[in-house]
PDB file of N, CA and C in Angstrom:
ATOM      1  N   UNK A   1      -1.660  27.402 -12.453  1.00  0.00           N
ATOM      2  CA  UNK A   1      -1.630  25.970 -12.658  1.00  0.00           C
ATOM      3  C   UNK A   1      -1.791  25.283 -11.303  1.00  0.00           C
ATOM      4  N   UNK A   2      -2.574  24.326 -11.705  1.00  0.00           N
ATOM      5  CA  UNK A   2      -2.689  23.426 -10.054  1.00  0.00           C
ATOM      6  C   UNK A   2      -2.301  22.253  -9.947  1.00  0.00           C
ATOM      7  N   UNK A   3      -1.317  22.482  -8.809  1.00  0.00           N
ATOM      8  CA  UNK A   3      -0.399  21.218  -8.364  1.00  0.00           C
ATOM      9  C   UNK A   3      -1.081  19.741  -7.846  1.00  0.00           C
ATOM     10  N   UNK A   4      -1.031  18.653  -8.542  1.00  0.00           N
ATOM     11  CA  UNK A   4      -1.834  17.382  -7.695  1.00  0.00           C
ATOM     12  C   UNK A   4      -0.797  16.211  -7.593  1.00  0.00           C
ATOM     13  N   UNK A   5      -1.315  15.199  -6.442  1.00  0.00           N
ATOM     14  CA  UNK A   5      -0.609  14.373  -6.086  1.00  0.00           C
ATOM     15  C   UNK A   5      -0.068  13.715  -7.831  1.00  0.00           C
ATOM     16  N   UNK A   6      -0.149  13.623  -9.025  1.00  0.00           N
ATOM     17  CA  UNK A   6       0.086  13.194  -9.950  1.00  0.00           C
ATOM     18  C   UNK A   6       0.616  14.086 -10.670  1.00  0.00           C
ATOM     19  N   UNK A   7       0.694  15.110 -10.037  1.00  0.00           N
ATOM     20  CA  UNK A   7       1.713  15.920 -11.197  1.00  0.00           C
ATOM     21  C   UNK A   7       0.782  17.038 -11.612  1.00  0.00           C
ATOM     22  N   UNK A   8       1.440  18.277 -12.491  1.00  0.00           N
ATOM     23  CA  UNK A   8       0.332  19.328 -12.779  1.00  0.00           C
ATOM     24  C   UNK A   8      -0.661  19.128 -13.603  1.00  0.00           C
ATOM     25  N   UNK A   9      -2.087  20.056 -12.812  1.00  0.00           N
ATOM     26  CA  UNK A   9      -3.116  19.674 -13.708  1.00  0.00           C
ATOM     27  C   UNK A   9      -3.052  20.189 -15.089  1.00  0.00           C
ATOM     28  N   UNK A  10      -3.952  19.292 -16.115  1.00  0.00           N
ATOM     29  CA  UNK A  10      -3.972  20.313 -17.156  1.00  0.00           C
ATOM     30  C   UNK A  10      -5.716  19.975 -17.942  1.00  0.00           C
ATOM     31  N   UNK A  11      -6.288  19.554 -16.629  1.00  0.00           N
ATOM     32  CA  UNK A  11      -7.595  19.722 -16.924  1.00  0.00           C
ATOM     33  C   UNK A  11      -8.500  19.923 -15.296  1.00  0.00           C
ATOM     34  N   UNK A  12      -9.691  20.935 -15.358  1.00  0.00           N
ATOM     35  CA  UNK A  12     -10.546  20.579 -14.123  1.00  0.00           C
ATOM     36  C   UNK A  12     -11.811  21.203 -14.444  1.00  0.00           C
ATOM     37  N   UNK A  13     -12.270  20.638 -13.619  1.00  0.00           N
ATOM     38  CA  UNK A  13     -14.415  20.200 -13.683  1.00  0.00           C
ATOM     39  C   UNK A  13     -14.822  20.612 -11.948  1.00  0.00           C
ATOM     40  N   UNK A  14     -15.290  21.826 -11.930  1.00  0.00           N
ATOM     41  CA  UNK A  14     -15.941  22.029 -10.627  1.00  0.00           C
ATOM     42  C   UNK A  14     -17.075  21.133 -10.425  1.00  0.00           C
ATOM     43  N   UNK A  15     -17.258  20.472  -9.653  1.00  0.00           N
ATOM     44  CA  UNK A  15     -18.502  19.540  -9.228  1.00  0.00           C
ATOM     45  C   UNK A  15     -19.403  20.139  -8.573  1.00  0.00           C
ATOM     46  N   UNK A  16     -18.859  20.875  -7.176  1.00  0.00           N
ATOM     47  CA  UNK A  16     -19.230  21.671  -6.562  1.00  0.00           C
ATOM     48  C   UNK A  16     -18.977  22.312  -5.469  1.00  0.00           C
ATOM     49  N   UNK A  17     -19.023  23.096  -4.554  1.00  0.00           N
ATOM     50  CA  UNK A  17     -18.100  24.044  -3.959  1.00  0.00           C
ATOM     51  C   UNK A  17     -17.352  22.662  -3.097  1.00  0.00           C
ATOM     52  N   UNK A  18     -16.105  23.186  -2.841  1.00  0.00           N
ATOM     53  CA  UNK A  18     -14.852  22.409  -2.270  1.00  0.00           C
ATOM     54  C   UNK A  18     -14.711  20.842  -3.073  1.00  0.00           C
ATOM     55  N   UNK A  19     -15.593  20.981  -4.013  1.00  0.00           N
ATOM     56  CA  UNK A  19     -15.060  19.398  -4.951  1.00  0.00           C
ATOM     57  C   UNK A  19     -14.756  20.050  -6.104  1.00  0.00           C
ATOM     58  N   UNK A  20     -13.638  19.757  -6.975  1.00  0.00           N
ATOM     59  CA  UNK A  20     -13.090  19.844  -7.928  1.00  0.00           C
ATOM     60  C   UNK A  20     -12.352  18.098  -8.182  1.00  0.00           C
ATOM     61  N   UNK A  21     -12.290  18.228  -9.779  1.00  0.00           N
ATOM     62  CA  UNK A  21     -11.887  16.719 -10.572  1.00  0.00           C
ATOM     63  C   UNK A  21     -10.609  17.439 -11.298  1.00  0.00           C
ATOM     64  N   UNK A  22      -9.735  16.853 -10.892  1.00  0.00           N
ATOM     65  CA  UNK A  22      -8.484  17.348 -11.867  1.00  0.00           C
ATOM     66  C   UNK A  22      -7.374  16.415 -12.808  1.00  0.00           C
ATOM     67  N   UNK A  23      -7.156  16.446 -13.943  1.00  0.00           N
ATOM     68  CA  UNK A  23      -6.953  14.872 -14.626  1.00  0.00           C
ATOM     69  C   UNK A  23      -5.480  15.415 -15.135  1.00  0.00           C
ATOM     70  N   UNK A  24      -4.696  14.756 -15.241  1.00  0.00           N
ATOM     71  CA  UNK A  24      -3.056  15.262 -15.769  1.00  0.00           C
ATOM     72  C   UNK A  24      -2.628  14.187 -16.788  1.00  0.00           C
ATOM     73  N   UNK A  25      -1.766  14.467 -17.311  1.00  0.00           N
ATOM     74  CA  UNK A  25      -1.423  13.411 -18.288  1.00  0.00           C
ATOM     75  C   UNK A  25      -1.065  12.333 -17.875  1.00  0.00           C
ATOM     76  N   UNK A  26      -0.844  11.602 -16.778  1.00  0.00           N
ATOM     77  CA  UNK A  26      -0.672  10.413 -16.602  1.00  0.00           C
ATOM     78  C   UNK A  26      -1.782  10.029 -15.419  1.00  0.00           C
ATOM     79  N   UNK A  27      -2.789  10.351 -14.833  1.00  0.00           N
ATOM     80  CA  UNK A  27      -3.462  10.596 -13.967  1.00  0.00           C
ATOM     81  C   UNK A  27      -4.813  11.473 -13.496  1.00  0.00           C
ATOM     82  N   UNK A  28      -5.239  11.576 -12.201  1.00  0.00           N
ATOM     83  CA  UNK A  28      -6.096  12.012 -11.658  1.00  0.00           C
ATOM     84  C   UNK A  28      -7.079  11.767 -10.617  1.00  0.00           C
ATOM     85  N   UNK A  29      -7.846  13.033 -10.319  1.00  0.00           N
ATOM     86  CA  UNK A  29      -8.785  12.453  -9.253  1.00  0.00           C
ATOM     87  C   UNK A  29      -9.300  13.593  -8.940  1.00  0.00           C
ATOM     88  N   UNK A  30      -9.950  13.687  -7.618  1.00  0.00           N
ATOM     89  CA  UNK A  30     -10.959  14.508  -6.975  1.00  0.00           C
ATOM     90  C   UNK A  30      -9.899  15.173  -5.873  1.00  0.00           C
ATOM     91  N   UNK A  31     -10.332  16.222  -6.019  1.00  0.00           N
ATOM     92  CA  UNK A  31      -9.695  17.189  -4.624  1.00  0.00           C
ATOM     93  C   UNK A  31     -10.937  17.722  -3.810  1.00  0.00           C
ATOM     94  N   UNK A  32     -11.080  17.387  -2.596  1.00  0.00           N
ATOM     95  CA  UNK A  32     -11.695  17.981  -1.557  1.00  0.00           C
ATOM     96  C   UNK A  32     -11.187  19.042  -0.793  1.00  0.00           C
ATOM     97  N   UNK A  33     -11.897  20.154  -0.337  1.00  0.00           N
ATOM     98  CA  UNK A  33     -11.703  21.587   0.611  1.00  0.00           C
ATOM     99  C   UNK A  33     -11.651  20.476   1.795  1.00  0.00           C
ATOM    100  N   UNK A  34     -10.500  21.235   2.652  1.00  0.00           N
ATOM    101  CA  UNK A  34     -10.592  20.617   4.072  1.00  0.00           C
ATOM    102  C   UNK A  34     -11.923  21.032   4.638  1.00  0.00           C
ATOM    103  N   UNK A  35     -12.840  21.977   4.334  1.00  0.00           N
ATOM    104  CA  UNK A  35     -13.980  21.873   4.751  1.00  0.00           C
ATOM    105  C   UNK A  35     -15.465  20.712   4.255  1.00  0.00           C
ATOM    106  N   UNK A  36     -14.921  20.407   2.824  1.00  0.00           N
ATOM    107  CA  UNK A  36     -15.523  19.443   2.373  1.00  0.00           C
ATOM    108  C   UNK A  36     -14.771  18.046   2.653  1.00  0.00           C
ATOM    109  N   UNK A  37     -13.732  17.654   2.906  1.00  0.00           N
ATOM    110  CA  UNK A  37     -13.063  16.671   3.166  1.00  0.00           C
ATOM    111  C   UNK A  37     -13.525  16.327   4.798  1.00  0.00           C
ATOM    112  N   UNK A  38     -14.027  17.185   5.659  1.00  0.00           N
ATOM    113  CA  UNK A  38     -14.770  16.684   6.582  1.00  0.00           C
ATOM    114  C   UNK A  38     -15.872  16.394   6.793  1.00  0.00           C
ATOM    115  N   UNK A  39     -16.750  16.608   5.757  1.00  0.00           N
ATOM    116  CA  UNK A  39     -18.381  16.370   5.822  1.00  0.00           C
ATOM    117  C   UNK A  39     -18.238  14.703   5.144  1.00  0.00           C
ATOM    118  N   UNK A  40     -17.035  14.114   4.794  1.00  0.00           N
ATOM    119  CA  UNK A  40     -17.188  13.179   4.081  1.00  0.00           C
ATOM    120  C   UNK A  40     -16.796  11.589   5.881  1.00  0.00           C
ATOM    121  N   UNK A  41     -18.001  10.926   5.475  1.00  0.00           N
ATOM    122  CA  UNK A  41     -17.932   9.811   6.405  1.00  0.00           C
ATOM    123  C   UNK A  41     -16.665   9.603   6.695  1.00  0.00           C
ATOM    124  N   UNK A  42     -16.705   9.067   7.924  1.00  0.00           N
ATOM    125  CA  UNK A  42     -15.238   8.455   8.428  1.00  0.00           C
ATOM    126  C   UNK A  42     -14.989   7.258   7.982  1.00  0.00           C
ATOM    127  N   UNK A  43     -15.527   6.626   7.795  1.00  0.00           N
ATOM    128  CA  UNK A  43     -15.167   5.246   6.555  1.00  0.00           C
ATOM    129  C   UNK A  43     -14.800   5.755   5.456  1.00  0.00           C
ATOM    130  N   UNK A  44     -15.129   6.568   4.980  1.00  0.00           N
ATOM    131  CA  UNK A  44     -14.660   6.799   3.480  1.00  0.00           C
ATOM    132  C   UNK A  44     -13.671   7.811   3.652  1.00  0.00           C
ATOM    133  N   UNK A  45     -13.657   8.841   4.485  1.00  0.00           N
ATOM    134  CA  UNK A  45     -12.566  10.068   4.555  1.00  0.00           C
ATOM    135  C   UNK A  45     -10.982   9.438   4.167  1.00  0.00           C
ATOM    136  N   UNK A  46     -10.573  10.465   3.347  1.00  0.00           N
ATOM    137  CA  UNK A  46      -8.564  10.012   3.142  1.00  0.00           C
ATOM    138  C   UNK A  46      -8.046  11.352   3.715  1.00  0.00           C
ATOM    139  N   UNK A  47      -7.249  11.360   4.635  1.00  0.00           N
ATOM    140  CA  UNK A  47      -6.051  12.438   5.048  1.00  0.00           C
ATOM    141  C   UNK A  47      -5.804  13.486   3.940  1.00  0.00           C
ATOM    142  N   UNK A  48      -6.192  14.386   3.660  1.00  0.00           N
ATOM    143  CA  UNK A  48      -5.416  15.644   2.665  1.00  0.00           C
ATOM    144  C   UNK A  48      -6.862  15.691   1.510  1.00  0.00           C
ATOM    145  N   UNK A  49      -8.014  14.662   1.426  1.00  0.00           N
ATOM    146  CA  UNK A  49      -8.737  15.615   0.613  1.00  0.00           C
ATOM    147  C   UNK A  49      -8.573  15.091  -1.127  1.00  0.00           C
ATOM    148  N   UNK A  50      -7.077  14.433  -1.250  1.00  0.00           N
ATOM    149  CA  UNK A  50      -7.037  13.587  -2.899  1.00  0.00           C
ATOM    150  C   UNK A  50      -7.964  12.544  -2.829  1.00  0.00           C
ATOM    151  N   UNK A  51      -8.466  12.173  -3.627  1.00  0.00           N
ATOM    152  CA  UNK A  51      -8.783  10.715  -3.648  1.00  0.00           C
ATOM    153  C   UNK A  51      -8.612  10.692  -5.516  1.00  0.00           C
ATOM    154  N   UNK A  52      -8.130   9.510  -5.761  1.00  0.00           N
ATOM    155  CA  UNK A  52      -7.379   9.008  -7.066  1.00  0.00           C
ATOM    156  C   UNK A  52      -8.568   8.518  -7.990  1.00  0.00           C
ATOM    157  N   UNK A  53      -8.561   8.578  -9.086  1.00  0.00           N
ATOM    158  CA  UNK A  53      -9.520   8.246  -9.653  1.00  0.00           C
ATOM    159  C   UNK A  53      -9.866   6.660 -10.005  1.00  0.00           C
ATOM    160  N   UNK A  54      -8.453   5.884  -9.715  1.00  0.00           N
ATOM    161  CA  UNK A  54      -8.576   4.398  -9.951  1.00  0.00           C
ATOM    162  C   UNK A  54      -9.865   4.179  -9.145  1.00  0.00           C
ATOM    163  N   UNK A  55      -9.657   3.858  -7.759  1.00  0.00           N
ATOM    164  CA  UNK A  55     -10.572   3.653  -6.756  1.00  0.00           C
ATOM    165  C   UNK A  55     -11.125   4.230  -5.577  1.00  0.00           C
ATOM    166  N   UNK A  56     -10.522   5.174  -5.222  1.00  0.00           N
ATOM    167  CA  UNK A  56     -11.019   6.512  -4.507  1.00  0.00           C
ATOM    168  C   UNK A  56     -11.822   7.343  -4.462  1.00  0.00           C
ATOM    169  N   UNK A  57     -12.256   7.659  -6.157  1.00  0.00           N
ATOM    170  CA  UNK A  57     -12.905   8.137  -6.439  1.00  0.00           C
ATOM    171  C   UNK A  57     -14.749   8.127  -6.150  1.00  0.00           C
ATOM    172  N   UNK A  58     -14.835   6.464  -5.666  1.00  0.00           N
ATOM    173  CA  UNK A  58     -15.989   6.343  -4.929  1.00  0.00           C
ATOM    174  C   UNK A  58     -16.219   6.531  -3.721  1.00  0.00           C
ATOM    175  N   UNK A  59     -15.423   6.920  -2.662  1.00  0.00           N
ATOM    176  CA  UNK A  59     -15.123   7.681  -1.847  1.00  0.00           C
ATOM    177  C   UNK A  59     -16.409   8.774  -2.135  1.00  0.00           C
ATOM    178  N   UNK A  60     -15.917   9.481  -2.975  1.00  0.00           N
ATOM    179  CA  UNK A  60     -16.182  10.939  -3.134  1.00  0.00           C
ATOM    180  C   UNK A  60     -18.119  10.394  -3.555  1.00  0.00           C
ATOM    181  N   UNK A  61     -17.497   9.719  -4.838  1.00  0.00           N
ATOM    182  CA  UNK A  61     -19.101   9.541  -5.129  1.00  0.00           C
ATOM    183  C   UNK A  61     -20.369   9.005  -4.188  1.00  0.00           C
ATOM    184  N   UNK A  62     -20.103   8.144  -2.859  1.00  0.00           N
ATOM    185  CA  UNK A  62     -20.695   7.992  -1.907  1.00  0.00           C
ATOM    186  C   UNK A  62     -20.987   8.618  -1.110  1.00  0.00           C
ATOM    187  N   UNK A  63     -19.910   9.425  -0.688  1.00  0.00           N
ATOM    188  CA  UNK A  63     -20.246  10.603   0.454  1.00  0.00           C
ATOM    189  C   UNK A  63     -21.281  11.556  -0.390  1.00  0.00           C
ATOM    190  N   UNK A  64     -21.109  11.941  -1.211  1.00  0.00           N
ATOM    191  CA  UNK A  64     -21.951  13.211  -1.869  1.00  0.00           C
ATOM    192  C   UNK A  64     -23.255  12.582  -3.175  1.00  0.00           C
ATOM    193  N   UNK A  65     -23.737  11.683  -3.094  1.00  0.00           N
ATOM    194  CA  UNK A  65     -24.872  11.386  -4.156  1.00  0.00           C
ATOM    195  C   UNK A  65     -25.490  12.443  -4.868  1.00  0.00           C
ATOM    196  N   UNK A  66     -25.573  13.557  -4.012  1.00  0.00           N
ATOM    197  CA  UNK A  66     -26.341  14.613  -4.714  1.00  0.00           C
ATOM    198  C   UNK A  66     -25.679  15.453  -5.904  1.00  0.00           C
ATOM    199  N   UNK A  67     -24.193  15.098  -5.533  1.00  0.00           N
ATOM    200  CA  UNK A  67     -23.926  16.063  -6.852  1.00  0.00           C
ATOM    201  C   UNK A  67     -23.302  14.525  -7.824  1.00  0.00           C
ATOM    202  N   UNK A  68     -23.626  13.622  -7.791  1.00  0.00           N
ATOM    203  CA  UNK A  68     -23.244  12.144  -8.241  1.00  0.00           C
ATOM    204  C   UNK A  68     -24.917  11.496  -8.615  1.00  0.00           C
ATOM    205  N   UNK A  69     -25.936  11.622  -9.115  1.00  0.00           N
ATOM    206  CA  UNK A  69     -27.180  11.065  -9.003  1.00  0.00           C
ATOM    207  C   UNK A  69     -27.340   9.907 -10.081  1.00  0.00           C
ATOM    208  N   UNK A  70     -26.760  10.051 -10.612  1.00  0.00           N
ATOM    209  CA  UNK A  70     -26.774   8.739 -11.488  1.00  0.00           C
ATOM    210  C   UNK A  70     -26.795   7.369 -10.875  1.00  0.00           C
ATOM    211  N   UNK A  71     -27.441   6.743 -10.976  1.00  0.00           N
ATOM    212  CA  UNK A  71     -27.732   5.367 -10.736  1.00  0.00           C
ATOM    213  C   UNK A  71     -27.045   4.382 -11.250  1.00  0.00           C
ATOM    214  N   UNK A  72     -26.309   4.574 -12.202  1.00  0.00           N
ATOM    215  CA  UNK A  72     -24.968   3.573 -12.391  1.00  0.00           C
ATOM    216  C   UNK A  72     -23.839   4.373 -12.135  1.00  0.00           C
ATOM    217  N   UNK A  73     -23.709   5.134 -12.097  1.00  0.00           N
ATOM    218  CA  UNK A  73     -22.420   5.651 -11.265  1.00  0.00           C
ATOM    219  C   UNK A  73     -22.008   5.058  -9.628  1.00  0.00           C
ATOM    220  N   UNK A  74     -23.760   5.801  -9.354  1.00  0.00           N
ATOM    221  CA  UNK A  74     -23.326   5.033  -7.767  1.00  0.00           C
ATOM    222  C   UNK A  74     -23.400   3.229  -7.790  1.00  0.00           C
ATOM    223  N   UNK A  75     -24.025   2.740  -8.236  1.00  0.00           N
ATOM    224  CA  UNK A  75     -23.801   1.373  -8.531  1.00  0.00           C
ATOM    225  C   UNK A  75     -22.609   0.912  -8.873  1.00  0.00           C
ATOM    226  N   UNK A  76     -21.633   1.501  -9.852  1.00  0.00           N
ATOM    227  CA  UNK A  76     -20.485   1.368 -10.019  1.00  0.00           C
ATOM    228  C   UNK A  76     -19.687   1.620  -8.834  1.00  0.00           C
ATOM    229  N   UNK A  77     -19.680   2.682  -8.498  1.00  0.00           N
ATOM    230  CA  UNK A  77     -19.111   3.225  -6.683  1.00  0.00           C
ATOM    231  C   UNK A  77     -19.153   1.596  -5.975  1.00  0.00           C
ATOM    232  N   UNK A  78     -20.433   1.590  -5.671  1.00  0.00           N
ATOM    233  CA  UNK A  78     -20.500   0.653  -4.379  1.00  0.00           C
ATOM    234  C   UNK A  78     -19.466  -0.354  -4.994  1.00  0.00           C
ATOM    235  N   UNK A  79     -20.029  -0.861  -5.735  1.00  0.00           N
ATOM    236  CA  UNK A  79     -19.140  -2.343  -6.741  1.00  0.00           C
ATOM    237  C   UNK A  79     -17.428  -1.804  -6.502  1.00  0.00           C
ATOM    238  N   UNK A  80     -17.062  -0.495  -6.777  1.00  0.00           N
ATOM    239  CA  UNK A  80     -15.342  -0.599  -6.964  1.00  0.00           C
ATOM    240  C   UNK A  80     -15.403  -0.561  -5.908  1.00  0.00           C
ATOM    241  N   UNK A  81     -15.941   0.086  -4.136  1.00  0.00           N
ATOM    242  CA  UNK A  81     -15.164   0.110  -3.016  1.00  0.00           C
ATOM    243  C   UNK A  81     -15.411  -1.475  -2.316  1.00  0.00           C
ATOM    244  N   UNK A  82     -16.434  -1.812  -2.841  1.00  0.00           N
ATOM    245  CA  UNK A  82     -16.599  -3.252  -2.691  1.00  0.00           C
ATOM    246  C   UNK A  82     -15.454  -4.388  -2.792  1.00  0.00           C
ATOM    247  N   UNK A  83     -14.931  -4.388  -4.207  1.00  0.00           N
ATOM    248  CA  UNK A  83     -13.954  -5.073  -4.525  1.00  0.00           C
ATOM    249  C   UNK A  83     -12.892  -4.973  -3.581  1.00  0.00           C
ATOM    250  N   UNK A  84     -12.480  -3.581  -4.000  1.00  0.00           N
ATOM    251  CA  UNK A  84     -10.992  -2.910  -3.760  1.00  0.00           C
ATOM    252  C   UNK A  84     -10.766  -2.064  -2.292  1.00  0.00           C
ATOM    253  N   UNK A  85     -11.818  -1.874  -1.750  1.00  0.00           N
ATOM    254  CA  UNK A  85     -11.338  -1.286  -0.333  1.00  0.00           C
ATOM    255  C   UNK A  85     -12.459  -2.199   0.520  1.00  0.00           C
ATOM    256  N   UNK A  86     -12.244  -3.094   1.061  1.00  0.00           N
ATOM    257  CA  UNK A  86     -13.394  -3.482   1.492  1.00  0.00           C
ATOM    258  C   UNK A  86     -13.816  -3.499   3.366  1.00  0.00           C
ATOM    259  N   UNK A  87     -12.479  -2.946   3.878  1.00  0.00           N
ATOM    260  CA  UNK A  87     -12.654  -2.865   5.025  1.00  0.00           C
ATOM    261  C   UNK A  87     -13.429  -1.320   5.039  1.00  0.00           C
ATOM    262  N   UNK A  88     -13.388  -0.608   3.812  1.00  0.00           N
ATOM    263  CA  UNK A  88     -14.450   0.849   3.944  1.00  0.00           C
ATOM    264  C   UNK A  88     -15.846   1.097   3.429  1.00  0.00           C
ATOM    265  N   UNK A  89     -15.811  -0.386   2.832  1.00  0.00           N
ATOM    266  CA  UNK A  89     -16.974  -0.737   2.387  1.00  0.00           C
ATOM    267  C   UNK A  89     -17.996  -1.103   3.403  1.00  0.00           C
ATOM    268  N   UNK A  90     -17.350  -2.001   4.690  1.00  0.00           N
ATOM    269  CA  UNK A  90     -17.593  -3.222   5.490  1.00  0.00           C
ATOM    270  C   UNK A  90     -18.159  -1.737   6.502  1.00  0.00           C
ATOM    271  N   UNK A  91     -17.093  -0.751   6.941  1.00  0.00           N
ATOM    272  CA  UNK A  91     -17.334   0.571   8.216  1.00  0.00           C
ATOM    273  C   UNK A  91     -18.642   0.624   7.277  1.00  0.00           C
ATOM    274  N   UNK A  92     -18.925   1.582   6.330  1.00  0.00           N
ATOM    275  CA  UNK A  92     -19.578   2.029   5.602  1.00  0.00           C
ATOM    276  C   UNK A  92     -21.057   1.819   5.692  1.00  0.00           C
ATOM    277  N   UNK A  93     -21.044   0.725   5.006  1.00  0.00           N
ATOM    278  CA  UNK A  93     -22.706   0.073   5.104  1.00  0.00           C
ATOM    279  C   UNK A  93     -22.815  -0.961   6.521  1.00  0.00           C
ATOM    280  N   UNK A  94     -21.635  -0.820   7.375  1.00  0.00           N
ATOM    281  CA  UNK A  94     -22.127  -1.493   8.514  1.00  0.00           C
ATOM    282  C   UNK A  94     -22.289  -3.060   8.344  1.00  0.00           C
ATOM    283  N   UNK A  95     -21.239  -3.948   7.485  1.00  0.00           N
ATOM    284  CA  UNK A  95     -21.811  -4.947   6.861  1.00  0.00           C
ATOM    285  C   UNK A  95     -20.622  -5.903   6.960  1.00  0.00           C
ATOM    286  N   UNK A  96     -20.477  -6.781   6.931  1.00  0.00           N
ATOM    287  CA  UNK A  96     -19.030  -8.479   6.963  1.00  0.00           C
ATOM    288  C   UNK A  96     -19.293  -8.650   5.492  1.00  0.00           C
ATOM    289  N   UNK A  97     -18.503  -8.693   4.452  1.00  0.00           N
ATOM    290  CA  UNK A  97     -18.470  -8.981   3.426  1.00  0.00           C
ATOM    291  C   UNK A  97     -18.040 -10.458   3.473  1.00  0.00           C
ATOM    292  N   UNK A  98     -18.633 -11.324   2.987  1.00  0.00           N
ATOM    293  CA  UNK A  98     -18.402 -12.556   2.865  1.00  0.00           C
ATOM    294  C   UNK A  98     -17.497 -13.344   1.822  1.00  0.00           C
ATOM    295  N   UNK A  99     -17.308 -14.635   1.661  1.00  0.00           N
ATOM    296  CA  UNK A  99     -16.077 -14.806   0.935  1.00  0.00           C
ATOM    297  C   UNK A  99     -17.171 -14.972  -0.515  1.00  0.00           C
ATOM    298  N   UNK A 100     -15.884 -13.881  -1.661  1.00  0.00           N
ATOM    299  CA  UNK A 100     -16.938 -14.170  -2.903  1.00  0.00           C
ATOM    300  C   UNK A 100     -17.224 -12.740  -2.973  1.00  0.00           C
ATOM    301  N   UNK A 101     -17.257 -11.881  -2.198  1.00  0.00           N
ATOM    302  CA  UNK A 101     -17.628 -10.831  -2.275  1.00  0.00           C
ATOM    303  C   UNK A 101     -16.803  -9.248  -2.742  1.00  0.00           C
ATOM    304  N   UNK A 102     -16.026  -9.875  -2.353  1.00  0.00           N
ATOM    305  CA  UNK A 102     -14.361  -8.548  -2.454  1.00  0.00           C
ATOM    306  C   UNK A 102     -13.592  -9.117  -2.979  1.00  0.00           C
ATOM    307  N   UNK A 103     -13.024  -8.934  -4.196  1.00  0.00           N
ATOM    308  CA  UNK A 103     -11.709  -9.091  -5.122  1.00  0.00           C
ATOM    309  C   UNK A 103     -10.572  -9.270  -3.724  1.00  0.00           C
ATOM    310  N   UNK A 104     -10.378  -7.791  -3.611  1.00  0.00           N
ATOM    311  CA  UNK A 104      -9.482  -7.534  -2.391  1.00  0.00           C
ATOM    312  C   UNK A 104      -9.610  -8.158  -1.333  1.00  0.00           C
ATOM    313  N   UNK A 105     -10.784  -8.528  -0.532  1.00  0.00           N
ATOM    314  CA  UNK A 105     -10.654  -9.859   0.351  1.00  0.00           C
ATOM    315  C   UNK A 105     -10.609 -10.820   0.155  1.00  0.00           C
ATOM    316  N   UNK A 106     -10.555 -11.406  -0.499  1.00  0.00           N
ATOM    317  CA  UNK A 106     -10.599 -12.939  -1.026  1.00  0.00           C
ATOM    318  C   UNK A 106      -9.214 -13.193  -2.265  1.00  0.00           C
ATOM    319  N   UNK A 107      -8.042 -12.230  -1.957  1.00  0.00           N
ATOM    320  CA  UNK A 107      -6.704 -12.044  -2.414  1.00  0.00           C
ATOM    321  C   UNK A 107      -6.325 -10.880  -1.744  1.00  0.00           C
ATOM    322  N   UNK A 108      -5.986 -10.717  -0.940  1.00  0.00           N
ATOM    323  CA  UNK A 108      -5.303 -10.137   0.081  1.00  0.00           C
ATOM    324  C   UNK A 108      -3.940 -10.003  -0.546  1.00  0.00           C
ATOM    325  N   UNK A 109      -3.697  -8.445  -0.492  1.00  0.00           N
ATOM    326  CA  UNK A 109      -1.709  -8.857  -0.732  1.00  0.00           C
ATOM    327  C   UNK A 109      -1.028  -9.230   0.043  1.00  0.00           C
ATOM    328  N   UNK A 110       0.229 -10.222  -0.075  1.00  0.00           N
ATOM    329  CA  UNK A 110       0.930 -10.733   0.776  1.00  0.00           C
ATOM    330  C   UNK A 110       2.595 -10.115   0.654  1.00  0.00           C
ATOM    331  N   UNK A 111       3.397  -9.857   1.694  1.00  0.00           N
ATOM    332  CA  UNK A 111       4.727  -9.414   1.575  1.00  0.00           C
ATOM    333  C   UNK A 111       5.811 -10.304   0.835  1.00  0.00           C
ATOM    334  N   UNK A 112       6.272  -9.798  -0.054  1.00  0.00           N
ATOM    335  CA  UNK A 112       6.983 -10.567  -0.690  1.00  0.00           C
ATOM    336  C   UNK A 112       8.385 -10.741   0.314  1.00  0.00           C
TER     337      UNK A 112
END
């Protein structure tokens, strides 16, 4: 059985060597090989190789297109890191997202 940041898996989908998708009953996401977790851009790279399936998951789908080729997938990708991570959006494509452009920039969380 394989252990993930969400608890044990009880489903997985090889993508391809050092990518695996693993989904649990309340959760999921992508696990990267520390050897594949370094071929992935430094804008997009996360520490340990999880990335979550809420929004992370385009992470994965950007760095690797080739095993991701779908054209609304990656369209979808750009659009969620767009919204929701946008300072990795901004490293990424090298780009200032403007106001209007990012959910997440244009509502910033604030400390309660």
């Amino acid at each position: 059985m394989t252990y993930t940041p969400w608890g044990n898996a009880d489903g997985a989908e090889h993508i391809a060597r050092g990518i695996m998708f693993y989904s649990t009953p309340s959760h999921g996401g992508y696990h990267l090989s520390p050897a594949r977790n370094l071929q992935v851009p430094d804008a997009l790279r996360l520490p340990g190789g999880w990335y979550e399936e809420d929004c992370d998951w385009a992470r994965v789908v950007l760095a690797f297109p080739q095993y991701f080729p779908d054209a609304v997938k990656q369209a979808e990708a750009r659009q969620c890191l767009r919204a929701w991570v946008p300072s990795a959006y901004e490293r990424f494509y090298g780009v200032t997202l403007q106001p209007g452009e990012s959910y997440a920039k244009d509502h910033p969380l604030t400390p309660a």
